[in-house]
Protein backbone atom coordinates (compact mmCIF):
# COMPACT_ATOMS: atom_id res chain seq x y z
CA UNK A 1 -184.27 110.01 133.67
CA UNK A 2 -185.54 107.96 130.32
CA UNK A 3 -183.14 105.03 128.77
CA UNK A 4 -183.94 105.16 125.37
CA UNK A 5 -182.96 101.49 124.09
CA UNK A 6 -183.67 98.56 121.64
CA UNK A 7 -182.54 95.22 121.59
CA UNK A 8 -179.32 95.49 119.63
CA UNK A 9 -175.88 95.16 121.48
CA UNK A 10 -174.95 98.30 122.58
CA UNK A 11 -178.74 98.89 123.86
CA UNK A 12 -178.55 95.89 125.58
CA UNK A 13 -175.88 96.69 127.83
CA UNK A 14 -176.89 100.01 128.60
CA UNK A 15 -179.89 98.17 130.33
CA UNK A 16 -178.14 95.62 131.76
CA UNK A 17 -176.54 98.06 134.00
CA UNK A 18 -179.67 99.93 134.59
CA UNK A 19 -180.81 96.73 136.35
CA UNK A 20 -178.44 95.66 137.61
CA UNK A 21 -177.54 99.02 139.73
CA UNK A 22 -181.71 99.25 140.50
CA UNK A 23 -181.31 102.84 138.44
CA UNK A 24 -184.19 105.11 138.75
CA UNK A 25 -185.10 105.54 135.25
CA UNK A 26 -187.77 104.99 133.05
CA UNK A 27 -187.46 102.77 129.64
CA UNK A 28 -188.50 103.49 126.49
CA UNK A 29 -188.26 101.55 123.53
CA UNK A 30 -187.05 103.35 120.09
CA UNK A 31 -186.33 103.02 116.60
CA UNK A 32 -184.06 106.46 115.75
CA UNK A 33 -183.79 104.61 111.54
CA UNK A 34 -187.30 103.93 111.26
CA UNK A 35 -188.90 105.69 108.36
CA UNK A 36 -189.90 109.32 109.58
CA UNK A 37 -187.90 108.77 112.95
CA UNK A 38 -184.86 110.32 112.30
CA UNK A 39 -185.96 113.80 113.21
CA UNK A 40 -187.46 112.89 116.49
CA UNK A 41 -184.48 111.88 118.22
CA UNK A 42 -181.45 113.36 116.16
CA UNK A 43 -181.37 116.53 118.57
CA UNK A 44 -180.91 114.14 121.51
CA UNK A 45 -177.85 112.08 119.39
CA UNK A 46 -176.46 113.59 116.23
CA UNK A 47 -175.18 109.72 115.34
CA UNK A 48 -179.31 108.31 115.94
CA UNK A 49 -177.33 105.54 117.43
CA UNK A 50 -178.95 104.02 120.71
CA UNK A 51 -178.66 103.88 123.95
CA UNK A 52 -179.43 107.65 125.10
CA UNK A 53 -179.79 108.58 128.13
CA UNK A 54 -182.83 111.57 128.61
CA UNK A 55 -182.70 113.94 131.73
CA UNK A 56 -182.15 117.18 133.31
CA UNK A 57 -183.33 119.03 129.84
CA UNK A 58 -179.85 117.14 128.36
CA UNK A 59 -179.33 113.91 127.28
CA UNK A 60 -176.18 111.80 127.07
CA UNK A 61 -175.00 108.55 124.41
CA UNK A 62 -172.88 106.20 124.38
CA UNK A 63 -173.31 102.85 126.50
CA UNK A 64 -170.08 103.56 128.76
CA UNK A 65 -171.08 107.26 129.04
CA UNK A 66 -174.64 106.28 130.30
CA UNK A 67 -173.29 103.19 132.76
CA UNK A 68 -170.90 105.98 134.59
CA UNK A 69 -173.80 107.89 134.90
CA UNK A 70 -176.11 105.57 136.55
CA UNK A 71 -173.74 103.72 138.83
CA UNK A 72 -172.69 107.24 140.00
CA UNK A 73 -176.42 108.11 140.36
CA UNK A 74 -177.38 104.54 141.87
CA UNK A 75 -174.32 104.84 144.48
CA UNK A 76 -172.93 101.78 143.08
CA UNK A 77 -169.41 100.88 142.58
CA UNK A 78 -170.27 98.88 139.64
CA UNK A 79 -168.56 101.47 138.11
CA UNK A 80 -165.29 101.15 139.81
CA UNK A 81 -163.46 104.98 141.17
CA UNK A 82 -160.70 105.01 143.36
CA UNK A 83 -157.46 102.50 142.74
CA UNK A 84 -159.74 100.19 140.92
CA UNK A 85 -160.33 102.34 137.81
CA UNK A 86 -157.68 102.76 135.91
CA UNK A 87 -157.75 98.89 135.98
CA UNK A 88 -160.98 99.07 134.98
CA UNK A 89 -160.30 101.42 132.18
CA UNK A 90 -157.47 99.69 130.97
CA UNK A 91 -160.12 96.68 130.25
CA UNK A 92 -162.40 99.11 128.96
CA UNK A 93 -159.67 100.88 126.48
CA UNK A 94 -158.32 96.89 125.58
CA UNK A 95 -161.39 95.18 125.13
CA UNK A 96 -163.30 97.60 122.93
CA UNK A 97 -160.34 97.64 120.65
CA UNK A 98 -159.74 94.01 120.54
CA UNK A 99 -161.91 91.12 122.05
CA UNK A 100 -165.55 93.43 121.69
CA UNK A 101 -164.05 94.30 118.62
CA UNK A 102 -163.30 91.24 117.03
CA UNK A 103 -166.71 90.03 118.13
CA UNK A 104 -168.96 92.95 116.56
CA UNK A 105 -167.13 91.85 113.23
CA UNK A 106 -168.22 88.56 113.21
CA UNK A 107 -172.10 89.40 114.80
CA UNK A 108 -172.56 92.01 111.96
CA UNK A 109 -171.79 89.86 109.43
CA UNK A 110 -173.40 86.61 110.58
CA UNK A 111 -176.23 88.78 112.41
CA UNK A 112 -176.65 92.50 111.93
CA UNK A 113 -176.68 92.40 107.78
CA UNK A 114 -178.35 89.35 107.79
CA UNK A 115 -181.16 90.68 110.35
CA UNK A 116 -181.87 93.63 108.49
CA UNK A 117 -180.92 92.65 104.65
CA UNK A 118 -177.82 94.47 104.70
CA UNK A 119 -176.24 92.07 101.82
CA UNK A 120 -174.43 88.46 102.03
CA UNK A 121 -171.55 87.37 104.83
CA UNK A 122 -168.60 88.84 103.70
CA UNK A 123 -166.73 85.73 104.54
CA UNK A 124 -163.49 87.60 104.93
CA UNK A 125 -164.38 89.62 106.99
CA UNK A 126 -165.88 86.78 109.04
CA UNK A 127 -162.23 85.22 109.08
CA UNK A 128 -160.72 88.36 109.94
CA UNK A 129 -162.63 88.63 112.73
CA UNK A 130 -162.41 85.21 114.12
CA UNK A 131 -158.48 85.83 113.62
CA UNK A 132 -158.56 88.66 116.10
CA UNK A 133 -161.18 86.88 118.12
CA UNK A 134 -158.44 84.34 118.90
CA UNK A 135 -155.51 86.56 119.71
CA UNK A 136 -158.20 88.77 122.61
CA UNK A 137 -159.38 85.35 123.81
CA UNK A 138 -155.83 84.28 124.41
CA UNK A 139 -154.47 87.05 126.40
CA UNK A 140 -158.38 86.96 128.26
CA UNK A 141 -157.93 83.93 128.70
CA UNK A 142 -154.81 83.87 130.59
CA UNK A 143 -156.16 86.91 133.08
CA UNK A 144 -158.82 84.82 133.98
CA UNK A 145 -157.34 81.83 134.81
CA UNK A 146 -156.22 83.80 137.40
CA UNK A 147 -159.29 85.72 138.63
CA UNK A 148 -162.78 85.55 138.79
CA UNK A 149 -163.79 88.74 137.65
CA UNK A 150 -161.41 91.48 135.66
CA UNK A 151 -161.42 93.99 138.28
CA UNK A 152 -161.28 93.17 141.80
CA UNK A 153 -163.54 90.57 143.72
CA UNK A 154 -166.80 90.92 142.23
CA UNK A 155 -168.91 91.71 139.18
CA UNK A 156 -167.88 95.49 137.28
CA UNK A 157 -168.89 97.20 134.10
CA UNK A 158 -165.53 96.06 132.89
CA UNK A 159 -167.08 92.07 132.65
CA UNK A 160 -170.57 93.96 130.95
CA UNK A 161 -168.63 96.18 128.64
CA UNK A 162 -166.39 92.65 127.54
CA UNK A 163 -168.77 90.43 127.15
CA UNK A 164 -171.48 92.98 125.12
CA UNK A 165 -171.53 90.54 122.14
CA UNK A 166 -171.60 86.95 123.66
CA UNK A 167 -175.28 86.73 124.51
CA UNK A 168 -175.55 86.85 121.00
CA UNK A 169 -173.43 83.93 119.99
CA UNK A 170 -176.16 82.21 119.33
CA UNK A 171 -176.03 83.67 115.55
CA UNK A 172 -171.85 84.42 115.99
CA UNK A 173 -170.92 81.22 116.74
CA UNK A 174 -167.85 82.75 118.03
CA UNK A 175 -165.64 79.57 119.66
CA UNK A 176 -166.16 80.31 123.15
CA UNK A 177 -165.51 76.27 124.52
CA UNK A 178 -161.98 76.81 123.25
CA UNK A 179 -161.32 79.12 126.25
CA UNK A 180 -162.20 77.12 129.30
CA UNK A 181 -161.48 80.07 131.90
CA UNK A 182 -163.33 82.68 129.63
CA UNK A 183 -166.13 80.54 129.29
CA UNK A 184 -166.32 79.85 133.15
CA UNK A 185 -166.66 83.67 133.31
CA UNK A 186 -169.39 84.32 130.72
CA UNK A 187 -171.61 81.41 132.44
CA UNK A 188 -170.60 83.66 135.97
CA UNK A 189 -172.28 86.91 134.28
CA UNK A 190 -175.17 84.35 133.20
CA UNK A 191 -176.29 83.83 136.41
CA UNK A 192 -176.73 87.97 136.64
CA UNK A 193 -180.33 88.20 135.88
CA UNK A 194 -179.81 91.71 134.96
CA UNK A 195 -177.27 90.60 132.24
CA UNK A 196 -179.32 87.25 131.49
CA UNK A 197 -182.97 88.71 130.79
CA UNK A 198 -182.30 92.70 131.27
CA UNK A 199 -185.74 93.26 129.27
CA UNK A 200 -187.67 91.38 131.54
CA UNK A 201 -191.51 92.96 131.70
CA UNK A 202 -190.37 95.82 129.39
CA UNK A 203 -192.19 97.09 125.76
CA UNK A 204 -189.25 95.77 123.46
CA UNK A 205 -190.17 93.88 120.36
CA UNK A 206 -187.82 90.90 119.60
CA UNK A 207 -184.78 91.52 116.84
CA UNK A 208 -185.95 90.30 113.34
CA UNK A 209 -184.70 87.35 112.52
CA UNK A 210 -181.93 85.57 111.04
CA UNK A 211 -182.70 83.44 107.57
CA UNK A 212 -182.44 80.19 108.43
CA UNK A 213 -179.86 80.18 105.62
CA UNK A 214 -177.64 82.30 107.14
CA UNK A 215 -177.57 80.68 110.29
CA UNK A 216 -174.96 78.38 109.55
CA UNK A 217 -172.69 80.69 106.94
């Protein structure tokens, strides 16, 4: 199997769990909107969106898609079955709806457009998205003040698929010391070195950067 990747988000993760479950695959770094691109890889995802997974003359998107995949392949109940995974989709479902949410609106406006010239910081939006951020990190907050991981005893996708955006707050600036307990848990998934460095000793240029202007918008 080929991981198809690049450094955004979404990319990121998929990675992250190839690591971390030792995966048997082979990584390849790629650029679906680069000029000329497009064509390449749009019969392996109609959206060009990345992560894609490449194997068995098929291919498969979509980061959660592609971490059931290998943690089934790898024999690894980082992707919980049994009486743990309806737990673990009900994190899944919740998160991407609110708390993931709420932080890919304030990344693609402090980050994302500003990486790749997409326009200003739609401050708004920025607001909005701090808003929500606030009402996930509440209820998050509360479950893990309670437990060290979402599901179960130990690390699962469900903590990956949550935190996707954080190691990015560097340019989000999302208010993550506000939340004691769900700051304890980021600094746990930290300490991963799958999730802390997943493109260690891979081809994978660095994101462009952020104007220094922007930085503090």
């Amino acid at each position: 199997m080929k991981l198809l990747f690049s450094r955004n988000p979404n990319p990121r993760l998929a990675v992250a769990v190839a690591r971390h479950v030792d995966a048997k695959v082979e990584f390849e770094f790629a650029a679906p909107f680069a000029p000329g691109q497009a064509e390449r890889y749009r019969p392996l995802n109609p959206n060009l969106s990345l992560p894609i997974l490449v194997g068995s003359g098929k291919s498969l998107w979509e980061a959660d898609a592609i971490a059931c995949r290998l943690s089934s392949a790898a024999r690894s109940d980082f992707w919980r079955t049994g009486s743990d995974e309806p737990e673990m989709i009900q994190w899944l479902s919740w998160g991407k709806e609110t708390f993931a949410r709420a932080c890919d609106i304030v990344h693609f406006e402090r980050g994302t457009k500003q990486r790749y010239g997409l326009g200003p910081i739609n401050q708004v939006l920025v607001e909005t998205g701090l808003t929500q951020f606030h009402a996930a990190a509440v209820i998050l907050e509360a479950q893990l003040s309670e437990r060290e991981w979402l599901v179960g005893s130990s690390v699962s996708y469900a903590d990956f698929r949550m935190a996707t955006f954080l190691p990015f707050n560097d340019i989000a600036r999302l208010p993550l010391d506000r939340y004691p307990a769900v700051g304890r848990w980021y600094r746990q998934l930290e300490e991963i070195e799958a999730w802390r460095n997943p493109f260690e000793g891979l081809d994978a240029p660095e994101l462009p950067p952020v104007p220094a202007e922007s930085a503090t918008a």
